[in-house]
Protein backbone atom coordinates (compact mmCIF):
# COMPACT_ATOMS: atom_id res chain seq x y z
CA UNK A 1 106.60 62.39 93.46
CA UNK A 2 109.62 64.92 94.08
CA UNK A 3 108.89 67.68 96.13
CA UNK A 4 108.66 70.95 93.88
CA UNK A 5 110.52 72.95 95.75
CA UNK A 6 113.45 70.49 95.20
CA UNK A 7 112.85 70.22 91.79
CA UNK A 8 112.61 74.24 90.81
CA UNK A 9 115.85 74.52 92.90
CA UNK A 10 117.61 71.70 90.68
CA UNK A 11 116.08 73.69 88.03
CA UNK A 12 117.77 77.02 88.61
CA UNK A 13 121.18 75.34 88.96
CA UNK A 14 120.26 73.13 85.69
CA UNK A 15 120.28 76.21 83.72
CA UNK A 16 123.08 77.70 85.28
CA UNK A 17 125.44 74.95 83.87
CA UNK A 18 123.29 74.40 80.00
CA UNK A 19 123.62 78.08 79.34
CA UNK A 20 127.11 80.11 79.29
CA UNK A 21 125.44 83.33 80.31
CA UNK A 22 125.58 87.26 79.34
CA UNK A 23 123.17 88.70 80.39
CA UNK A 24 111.48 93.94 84.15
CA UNK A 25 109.03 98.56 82.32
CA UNK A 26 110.14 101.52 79.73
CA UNK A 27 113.41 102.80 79.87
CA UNK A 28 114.77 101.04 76.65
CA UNK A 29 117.83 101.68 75.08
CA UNK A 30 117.27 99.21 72.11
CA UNK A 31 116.03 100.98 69.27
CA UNK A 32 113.47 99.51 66.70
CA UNK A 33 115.33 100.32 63.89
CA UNK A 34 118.14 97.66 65.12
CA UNK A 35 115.73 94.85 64.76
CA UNK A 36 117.02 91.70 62.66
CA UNK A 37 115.50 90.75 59.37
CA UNK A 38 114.93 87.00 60.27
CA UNK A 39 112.64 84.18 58.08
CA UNK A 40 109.27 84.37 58.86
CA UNK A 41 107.74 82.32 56.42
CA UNK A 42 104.02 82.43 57.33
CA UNK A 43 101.50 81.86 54.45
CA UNK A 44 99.68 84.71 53.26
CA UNK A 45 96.24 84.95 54.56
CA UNK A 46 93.19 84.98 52.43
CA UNK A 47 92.30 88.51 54.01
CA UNK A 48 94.43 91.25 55.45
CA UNK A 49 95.20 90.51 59.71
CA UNK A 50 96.63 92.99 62.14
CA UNK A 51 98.00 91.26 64.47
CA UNK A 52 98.16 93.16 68.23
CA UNK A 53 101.20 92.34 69.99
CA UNK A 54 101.92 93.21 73.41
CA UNK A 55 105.43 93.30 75.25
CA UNK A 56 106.78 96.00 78.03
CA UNK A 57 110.05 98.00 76.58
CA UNK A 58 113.01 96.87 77.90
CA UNK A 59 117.19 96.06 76.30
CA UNK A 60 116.26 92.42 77.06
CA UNK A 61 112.75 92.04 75.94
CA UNK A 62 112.74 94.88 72.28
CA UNK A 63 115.22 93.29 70.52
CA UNK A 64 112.78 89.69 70.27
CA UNK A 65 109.86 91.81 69.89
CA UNK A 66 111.54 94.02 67.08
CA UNK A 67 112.57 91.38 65.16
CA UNK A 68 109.47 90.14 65.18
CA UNK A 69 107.36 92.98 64.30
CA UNK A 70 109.89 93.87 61.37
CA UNK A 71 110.17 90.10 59.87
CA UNK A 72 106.39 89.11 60.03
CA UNK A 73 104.74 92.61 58.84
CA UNK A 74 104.52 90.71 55.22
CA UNK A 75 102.30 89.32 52.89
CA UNK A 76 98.98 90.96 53.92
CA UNK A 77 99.87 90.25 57.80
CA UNK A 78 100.55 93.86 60.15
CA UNK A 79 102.06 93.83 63.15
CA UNK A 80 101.43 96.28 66.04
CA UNK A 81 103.52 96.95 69.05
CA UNK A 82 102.83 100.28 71.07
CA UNK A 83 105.73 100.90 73.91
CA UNK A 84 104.47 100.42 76.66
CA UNK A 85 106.20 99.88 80.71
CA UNK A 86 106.21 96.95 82.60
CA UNK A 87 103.22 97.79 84.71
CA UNK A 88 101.27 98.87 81.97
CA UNK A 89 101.59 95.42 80.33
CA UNK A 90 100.28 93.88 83.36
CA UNK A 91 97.26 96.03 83.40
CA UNK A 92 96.51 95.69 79.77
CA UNK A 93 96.94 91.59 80.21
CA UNK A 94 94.55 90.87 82.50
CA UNK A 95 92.15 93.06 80.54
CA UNK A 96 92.52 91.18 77.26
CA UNK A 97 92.79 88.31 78.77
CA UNK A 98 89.03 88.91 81.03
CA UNK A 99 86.83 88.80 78.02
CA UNK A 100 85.69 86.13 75.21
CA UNK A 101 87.64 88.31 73.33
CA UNK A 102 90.67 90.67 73.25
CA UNK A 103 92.79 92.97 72.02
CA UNK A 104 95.95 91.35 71.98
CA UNK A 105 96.61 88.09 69.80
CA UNK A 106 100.53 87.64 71.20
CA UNK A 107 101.42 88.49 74.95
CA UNK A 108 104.77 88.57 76.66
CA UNK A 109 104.51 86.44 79.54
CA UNK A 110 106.85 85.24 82.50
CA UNK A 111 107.07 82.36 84.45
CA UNK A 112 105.49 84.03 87.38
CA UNK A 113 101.88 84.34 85.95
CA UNK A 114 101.97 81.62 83.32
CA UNK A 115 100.87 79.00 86.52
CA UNK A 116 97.70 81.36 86.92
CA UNK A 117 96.53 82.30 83.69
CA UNK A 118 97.26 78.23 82.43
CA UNK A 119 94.77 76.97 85.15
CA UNK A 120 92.17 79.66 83.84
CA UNK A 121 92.23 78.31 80.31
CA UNK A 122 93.38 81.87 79.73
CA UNK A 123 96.36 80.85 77.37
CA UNK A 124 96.23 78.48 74.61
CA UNK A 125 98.44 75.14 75.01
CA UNK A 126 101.63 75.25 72.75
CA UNK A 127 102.84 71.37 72.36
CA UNK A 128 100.95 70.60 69.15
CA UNK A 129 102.56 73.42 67.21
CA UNK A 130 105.76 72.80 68.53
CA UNK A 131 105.63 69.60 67.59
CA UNK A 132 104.11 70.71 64.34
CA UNK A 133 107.07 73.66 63.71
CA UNK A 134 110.14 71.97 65.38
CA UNK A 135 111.98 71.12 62.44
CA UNK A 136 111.69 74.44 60.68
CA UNK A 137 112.34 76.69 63.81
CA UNK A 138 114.59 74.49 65.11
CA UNK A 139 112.62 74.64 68.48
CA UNK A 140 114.00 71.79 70.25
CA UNK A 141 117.41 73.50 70.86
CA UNK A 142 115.42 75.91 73.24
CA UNK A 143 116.11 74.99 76.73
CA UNK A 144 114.56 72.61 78.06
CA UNK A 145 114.27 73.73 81.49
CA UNK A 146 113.15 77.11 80.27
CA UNK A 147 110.35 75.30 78.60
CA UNK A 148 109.46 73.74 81.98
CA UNK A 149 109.60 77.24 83.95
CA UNK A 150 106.64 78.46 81.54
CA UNK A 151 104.52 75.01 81.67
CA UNK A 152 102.03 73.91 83.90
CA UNK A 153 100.71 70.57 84.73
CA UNK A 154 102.72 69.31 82.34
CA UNK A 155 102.08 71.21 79.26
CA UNK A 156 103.71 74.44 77.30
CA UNK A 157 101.66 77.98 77.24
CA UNK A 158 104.98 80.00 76.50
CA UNK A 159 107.37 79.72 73.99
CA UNK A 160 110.82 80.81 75.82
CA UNK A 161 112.83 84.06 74.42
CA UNK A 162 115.29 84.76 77.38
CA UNK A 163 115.71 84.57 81.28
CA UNK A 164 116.37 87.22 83.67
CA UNK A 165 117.92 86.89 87.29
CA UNK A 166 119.64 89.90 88.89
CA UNK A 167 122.62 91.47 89.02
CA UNK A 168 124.50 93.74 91.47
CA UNK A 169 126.23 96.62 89.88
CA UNK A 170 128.95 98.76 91.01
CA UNK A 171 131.12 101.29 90.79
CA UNK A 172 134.29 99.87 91.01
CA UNK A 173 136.03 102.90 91.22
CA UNK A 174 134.63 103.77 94.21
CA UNK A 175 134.92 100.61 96.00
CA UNK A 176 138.36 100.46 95.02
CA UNK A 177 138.96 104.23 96.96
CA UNK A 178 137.53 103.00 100.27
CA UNK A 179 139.35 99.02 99.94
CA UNK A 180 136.29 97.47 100.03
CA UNK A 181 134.76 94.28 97.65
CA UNK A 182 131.83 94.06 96.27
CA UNK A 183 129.07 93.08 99.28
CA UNK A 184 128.29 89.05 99.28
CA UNK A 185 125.65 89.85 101.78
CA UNK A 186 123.55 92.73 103.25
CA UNK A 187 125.21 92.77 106.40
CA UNK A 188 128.24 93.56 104.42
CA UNK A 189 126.47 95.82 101.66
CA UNK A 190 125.19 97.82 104.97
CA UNK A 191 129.09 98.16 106.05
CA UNK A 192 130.15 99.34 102.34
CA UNK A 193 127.02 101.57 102.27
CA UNK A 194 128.31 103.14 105.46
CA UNK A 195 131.56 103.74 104.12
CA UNK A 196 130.61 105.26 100.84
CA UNK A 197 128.45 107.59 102.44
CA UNK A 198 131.01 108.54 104.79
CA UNK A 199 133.05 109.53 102.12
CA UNK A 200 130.76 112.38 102.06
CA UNK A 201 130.40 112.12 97.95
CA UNK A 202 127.22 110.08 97.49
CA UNK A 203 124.29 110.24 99.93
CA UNK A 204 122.45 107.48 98.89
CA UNK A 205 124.55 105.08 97.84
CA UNK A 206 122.22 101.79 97.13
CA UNK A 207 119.87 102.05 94.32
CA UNK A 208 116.96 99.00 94.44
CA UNK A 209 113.95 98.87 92.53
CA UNK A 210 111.35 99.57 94.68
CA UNK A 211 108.24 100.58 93.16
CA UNK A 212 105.04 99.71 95.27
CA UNK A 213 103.02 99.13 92.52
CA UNK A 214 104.77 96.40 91.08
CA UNK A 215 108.75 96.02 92.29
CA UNK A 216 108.22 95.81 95.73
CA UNK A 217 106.36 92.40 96.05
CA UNK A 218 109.24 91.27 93.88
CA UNK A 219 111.86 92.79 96.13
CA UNK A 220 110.20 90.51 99.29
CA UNK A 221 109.82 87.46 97.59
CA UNK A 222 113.65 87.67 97.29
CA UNK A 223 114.42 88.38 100.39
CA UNK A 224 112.22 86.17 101.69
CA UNK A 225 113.53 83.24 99.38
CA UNK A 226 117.35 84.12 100.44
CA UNK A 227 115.84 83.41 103.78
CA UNK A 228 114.66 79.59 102.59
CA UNK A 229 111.16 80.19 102.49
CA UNK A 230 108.57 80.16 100.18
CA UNK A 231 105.10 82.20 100.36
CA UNK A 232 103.64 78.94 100.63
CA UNK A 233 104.21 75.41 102.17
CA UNK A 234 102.72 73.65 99.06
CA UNK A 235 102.58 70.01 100.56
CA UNK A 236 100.48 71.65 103.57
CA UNK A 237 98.81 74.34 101.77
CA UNK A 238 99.67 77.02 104.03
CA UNK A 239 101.11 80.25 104.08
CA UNK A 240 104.14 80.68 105.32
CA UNK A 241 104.12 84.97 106.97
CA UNK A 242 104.11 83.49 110.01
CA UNK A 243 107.50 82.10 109.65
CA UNK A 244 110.48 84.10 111.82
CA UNK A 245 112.21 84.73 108.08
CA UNK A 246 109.09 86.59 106.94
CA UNK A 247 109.72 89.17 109.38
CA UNK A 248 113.42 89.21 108.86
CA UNK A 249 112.92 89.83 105.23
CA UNK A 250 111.31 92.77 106.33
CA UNK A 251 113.26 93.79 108.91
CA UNK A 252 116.69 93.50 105.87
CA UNK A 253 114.96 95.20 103.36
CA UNK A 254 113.67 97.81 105.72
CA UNK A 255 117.97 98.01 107.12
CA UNK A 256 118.75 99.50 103.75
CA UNK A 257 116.86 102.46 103.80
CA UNK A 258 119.02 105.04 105.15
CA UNK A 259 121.17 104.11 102.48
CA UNK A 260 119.02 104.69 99.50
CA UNK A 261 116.56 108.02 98.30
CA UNK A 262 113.86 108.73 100.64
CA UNK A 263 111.77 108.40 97.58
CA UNK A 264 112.73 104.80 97.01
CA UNK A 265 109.09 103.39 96.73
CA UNK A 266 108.72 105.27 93.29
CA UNK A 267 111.29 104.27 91.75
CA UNK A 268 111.27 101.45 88.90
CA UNK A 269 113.86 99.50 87.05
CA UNK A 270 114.66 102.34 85.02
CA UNK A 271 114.36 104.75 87.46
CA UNK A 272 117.69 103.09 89.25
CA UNK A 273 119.04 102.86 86.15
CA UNK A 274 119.13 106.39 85.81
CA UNK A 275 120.49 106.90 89.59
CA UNK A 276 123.44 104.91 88.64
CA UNK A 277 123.96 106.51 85.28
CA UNK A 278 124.17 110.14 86.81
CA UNK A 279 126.63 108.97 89.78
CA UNK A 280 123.98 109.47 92.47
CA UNK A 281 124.16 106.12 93.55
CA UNK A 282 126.80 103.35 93.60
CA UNK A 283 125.59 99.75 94.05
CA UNK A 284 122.34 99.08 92.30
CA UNK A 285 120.66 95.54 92.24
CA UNK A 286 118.08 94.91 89.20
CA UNK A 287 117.49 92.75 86.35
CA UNK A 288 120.12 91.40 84.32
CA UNK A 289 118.50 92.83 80.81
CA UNK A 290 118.79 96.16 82.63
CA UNK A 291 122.33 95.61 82.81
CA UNK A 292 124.20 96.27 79.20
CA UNK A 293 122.49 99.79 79.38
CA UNK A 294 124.98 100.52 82.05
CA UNK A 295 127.99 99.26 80.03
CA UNK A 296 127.39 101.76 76.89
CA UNK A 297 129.26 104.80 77.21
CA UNK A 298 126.51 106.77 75.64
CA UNK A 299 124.54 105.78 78.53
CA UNK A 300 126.81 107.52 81.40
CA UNK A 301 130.05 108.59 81.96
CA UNK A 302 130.92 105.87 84.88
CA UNK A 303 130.29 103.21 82.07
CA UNK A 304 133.60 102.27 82.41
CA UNK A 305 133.91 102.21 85.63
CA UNK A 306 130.22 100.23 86.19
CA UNK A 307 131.48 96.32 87.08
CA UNK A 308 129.13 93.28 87.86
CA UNK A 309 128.76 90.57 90.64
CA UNK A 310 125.84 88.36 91.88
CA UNK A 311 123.42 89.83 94.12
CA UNK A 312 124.43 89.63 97.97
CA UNK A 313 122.62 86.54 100.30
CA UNK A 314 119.90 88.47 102.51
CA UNK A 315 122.37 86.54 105.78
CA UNK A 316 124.53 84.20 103.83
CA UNK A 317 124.39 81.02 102.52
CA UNK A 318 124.10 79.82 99.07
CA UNK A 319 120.42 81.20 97.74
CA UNK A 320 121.22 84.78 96.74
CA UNK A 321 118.36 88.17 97.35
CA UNK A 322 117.55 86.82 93.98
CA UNK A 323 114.57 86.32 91.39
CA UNK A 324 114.96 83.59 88.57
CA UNK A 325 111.96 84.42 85.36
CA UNK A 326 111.82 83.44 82.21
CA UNK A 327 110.46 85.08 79.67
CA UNK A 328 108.15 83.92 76.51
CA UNK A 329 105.46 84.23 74.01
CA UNK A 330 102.50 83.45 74.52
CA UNK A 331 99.42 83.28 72.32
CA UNK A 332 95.60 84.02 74.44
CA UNK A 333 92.94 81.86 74.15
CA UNK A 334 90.27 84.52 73.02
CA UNK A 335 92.37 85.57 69.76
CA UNK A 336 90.11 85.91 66.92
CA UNK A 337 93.86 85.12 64.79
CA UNK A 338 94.84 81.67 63.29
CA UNK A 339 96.58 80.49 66.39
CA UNK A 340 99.29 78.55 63.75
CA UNK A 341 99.80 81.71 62.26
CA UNK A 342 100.53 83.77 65.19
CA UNK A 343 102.94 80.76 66.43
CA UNK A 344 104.68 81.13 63.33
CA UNK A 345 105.63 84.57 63.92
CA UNK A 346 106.68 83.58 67.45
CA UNK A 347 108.78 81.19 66.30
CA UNK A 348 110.54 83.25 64.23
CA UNK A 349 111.13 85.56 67.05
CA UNK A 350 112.85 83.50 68.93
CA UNK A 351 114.88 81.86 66.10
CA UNK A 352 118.31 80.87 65.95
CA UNK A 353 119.33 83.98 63.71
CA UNK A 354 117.09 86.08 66.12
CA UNK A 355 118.33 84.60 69.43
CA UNK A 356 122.18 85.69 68.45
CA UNK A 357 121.16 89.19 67.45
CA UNK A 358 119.77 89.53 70.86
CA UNK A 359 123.16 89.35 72.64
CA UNK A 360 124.56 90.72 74.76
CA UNK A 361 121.35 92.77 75.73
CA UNK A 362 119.48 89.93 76.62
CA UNK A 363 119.82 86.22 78.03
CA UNK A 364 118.73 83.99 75.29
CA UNK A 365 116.52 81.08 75.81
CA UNK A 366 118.59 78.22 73.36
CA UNK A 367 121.33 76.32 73.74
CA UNK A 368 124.80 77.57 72.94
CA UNK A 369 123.95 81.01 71.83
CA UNK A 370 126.21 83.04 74.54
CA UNK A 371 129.77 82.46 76.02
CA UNK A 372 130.75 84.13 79.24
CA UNK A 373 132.99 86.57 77.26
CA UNK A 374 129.71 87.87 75.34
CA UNK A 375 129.28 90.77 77.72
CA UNK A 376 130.83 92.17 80.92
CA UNK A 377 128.20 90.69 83.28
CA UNK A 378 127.83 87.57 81.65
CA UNK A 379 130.03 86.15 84.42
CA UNK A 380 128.00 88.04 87.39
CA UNK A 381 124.68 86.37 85.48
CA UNK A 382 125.93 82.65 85.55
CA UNK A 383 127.03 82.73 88.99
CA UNK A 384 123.73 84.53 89.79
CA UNK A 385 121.20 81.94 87.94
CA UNK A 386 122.32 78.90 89.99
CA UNK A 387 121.85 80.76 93.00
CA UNK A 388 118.27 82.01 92.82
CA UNK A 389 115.61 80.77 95.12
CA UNK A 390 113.05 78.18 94.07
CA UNK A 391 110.35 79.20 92.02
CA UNK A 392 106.36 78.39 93.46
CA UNK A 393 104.65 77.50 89.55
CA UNK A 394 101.64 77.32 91.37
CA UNK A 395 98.43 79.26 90.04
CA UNK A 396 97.70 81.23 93.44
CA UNK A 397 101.77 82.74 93.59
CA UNK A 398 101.02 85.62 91.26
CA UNK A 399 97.76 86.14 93.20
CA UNK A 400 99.49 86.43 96.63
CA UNK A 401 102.14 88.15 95.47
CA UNK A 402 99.95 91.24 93.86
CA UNK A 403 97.28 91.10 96.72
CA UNK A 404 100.02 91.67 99.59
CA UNK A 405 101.66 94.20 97.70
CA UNK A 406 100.25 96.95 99.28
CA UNK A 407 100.84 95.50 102.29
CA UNK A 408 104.92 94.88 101.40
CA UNK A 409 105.15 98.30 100.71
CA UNK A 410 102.66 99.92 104.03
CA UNK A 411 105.66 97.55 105.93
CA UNK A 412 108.75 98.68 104.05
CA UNK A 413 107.87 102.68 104.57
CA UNK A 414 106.83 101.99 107.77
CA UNK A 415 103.18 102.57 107.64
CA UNK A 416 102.77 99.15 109.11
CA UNK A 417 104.39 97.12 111.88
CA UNK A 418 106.23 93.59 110.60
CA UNK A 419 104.16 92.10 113.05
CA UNK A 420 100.84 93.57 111.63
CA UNK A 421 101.87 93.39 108.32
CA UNK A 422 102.83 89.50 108.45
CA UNK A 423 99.54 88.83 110.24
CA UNK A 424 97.76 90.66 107.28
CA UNK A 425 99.77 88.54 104.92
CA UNK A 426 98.82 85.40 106.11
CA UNK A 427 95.18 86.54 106.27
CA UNK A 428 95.16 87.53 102.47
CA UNK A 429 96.83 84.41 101.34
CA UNK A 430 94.87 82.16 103.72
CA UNK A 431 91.45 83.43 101.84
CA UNK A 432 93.34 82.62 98.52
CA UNK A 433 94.39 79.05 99.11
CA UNK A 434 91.40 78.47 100.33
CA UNK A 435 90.13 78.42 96.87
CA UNK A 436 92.47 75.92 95.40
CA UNK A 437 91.65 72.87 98.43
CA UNK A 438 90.36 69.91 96.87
């Protein structure tokens, strides 16, 4: 059997060369009333349904969920989406997903979590009514190692929309004043840091989101997987905090600090957004669906001037300070709502006509939908996707990652010391694998 680690790595660099790239929270700029009109031809229902769908805001994620909503509120069928951020959704999922019933029928989901709410029976299996819907949704020109990144043990529970990676943003123009390039690595986004504060214009020049409810686990994983490690040695089933890398992802993250607001550990996707929008930052690092935001004029006045690379290797080498998810539908097991009904309208959301209409805010899951030209980080994003550490689809990841979190961010401020903090770490996910040995 290959080892998983070497098969999520081929992965990453499998989708990097099937899909010529453009391109997590509220903060859209992607308004409803640009949704696309696609075919939704679901059957009309013998009594009215409301159908409860739930999906964070973002430029990446509203235009799939607007289409959908708009196309499929026919025929005695209603479709509900309330806004909602990206921590919010997470909240609200594992509530309607606790109970023999719910009150959501359709959930965004990622391939972070789709590992541990698969091996709870949480999410209903999807290969029958793909199989069932292929021809008419043309479903088997979605990627097919998307499809993999939201399976487990060998079978579907999402149906792919779009993948997300990060970027690096930057103000060219004021890289170009001090001679610099754009940072391949932190050692050298310290140096430009130094420089640009120097300058004396911007104080804080590096913009990451790093939100300890939610950002900041993500944030370490990165590093941590820039490093070559993974939370977990999955052959031993052991942790892997102890490692020398898990304190150096630490100790990098925590080297960026005097280069970024003091108030860093509130700040969301969005929320660095914004800092680059108004100038007071001038290298940000985020999500590629945040990125088109930055390239509309509307948006800021530095849109022009806003260009795009990968992110920078945490101490060089190949595997960037980088997160690879994919994004999907998926339909919970407790629904009370025809389940082929509900994948119909998924379907349709992530349809050929709907898929195209999604560019260049978002990274669409099928084949051939984007060229490299489609957007002006499209080129940043395909370098970036082949580059992005492993993924772990295991069903205790998600766990370890949200019950370290406070832990990440007690380290990161400075609370904590690495060594304390890495000794907690492996304590926490110790107790969790523990549940998962045969």
């Amino acid at each position: 059997m290959p080892n998983p680690t070497t098969v999520l790595r081929a992965t990453a660099v499998a989708l990097a060369v099937a899909l010529a790239v453009t391109a997590c929270g509220a903060g859209s700029r992607t308004a409803a009333q640009s949704a696309t009109q696609v075919a939704c031809d679901i059957p009309a229902p013998p009594q009215p349904v409301t159908v409860n769908v739930l999906a964070y805001n973002s430029s990446a994620i509203d235009p799939f969920t607007n289409t959908m909503v708009k196309s499929c509120t026919k025929s005695g069928v209603t479709l509900n989406h309330e806004p909602i951020d990206f921590g919010g959704q997470v909240q609200k999922t594992t509530a309607t997903l606790a109970g023999d019933s719910g009150t959501y029928d359709i959930v965004e989901t990622y391939s972070y979590v789709v590992p541990q709410y698969a091996s709870q029976q949480k999410l209903q299996p999807l290969d029958d009514l793909v199989a069932e819907f292929d021809q008419e949704y043309a479903l088997s020109d979605i990627n097919a190692d998307m499809r993999k990144a939201l399976s487990y043990d060998g079978k579907l529970y999402g149906l792919p929309m779009q993948a997300q990676m990060y970027v690096m943003a930057y103000r060219k123009d004021v890289l170009d004043a001090l001679g610099v390039a754009p940072p391949t690595t932190f050692a050298e986004l310290r140096d430009v840091a130094a420089k640009i504060q120097q300058a004396g214009e911007i104080e804080y020049p590096v913009a990451l989101p790093l939100l300890a409810s939610a950002d900041i686990s993500t944030a370490y994983d990165a590093a941590l997987g820039s490093l070559g490690v993974d939370y977990v040695d999955a052959t031993a089933m052991r942790p892997n905090f102890d490692r020398p890398e898990a304190a150096k992802a630490f100790e990098e993250l925590r080297s960026l600090l005097p280069f970024m607001d003091p108030e860093v550990t509130t700040f969301d996707q969005p929320r660095v957004q914004q800092q680059m929008y108004n100038g007071s930052a001038a290298i940000a690092i985020m999500f590629s669906g945040r990125m088109n935001d930055l390239s509309q004029p509307t948006n800021s006045r530095f849109a022009t001037q806003f260009a795009f690379a990968p992110p920078p290797s945490v101490a060089g080498g190949d595997t960037l300070y980088n997160v690879l998810s994919v994004d999907g539908w998926s339909i919970p097991t407790n629904t009370k709502v025809d389940k082929a009904l509900l994948f119909e309208m998924i379907a349709s959301a992530v349809s050929v006509d709907a898929s195209r209409a999604s560019v260049p805010a978002a990274f669409p899951a099928r084949e051939g939908i984007v060229t490299p030209e489609s957007s002006p980080y499209a080129a940043a994003a395909q370098q970036s996707i082949g580059k992005a550490p492993p993924a772990e689809p295991y069903p205790w990841t998600a766990r370890i990652g949200n019950d370290t979190r406070s832990v990440v961010a007690d380290v990161i401020t400075g609370a904590v010391p690495v060594a304390e903090g890495t000794a907690r770490m492996q304590e926490i996910a110790t107790e969790i694998l523990a549940e998962y040995q045969p």
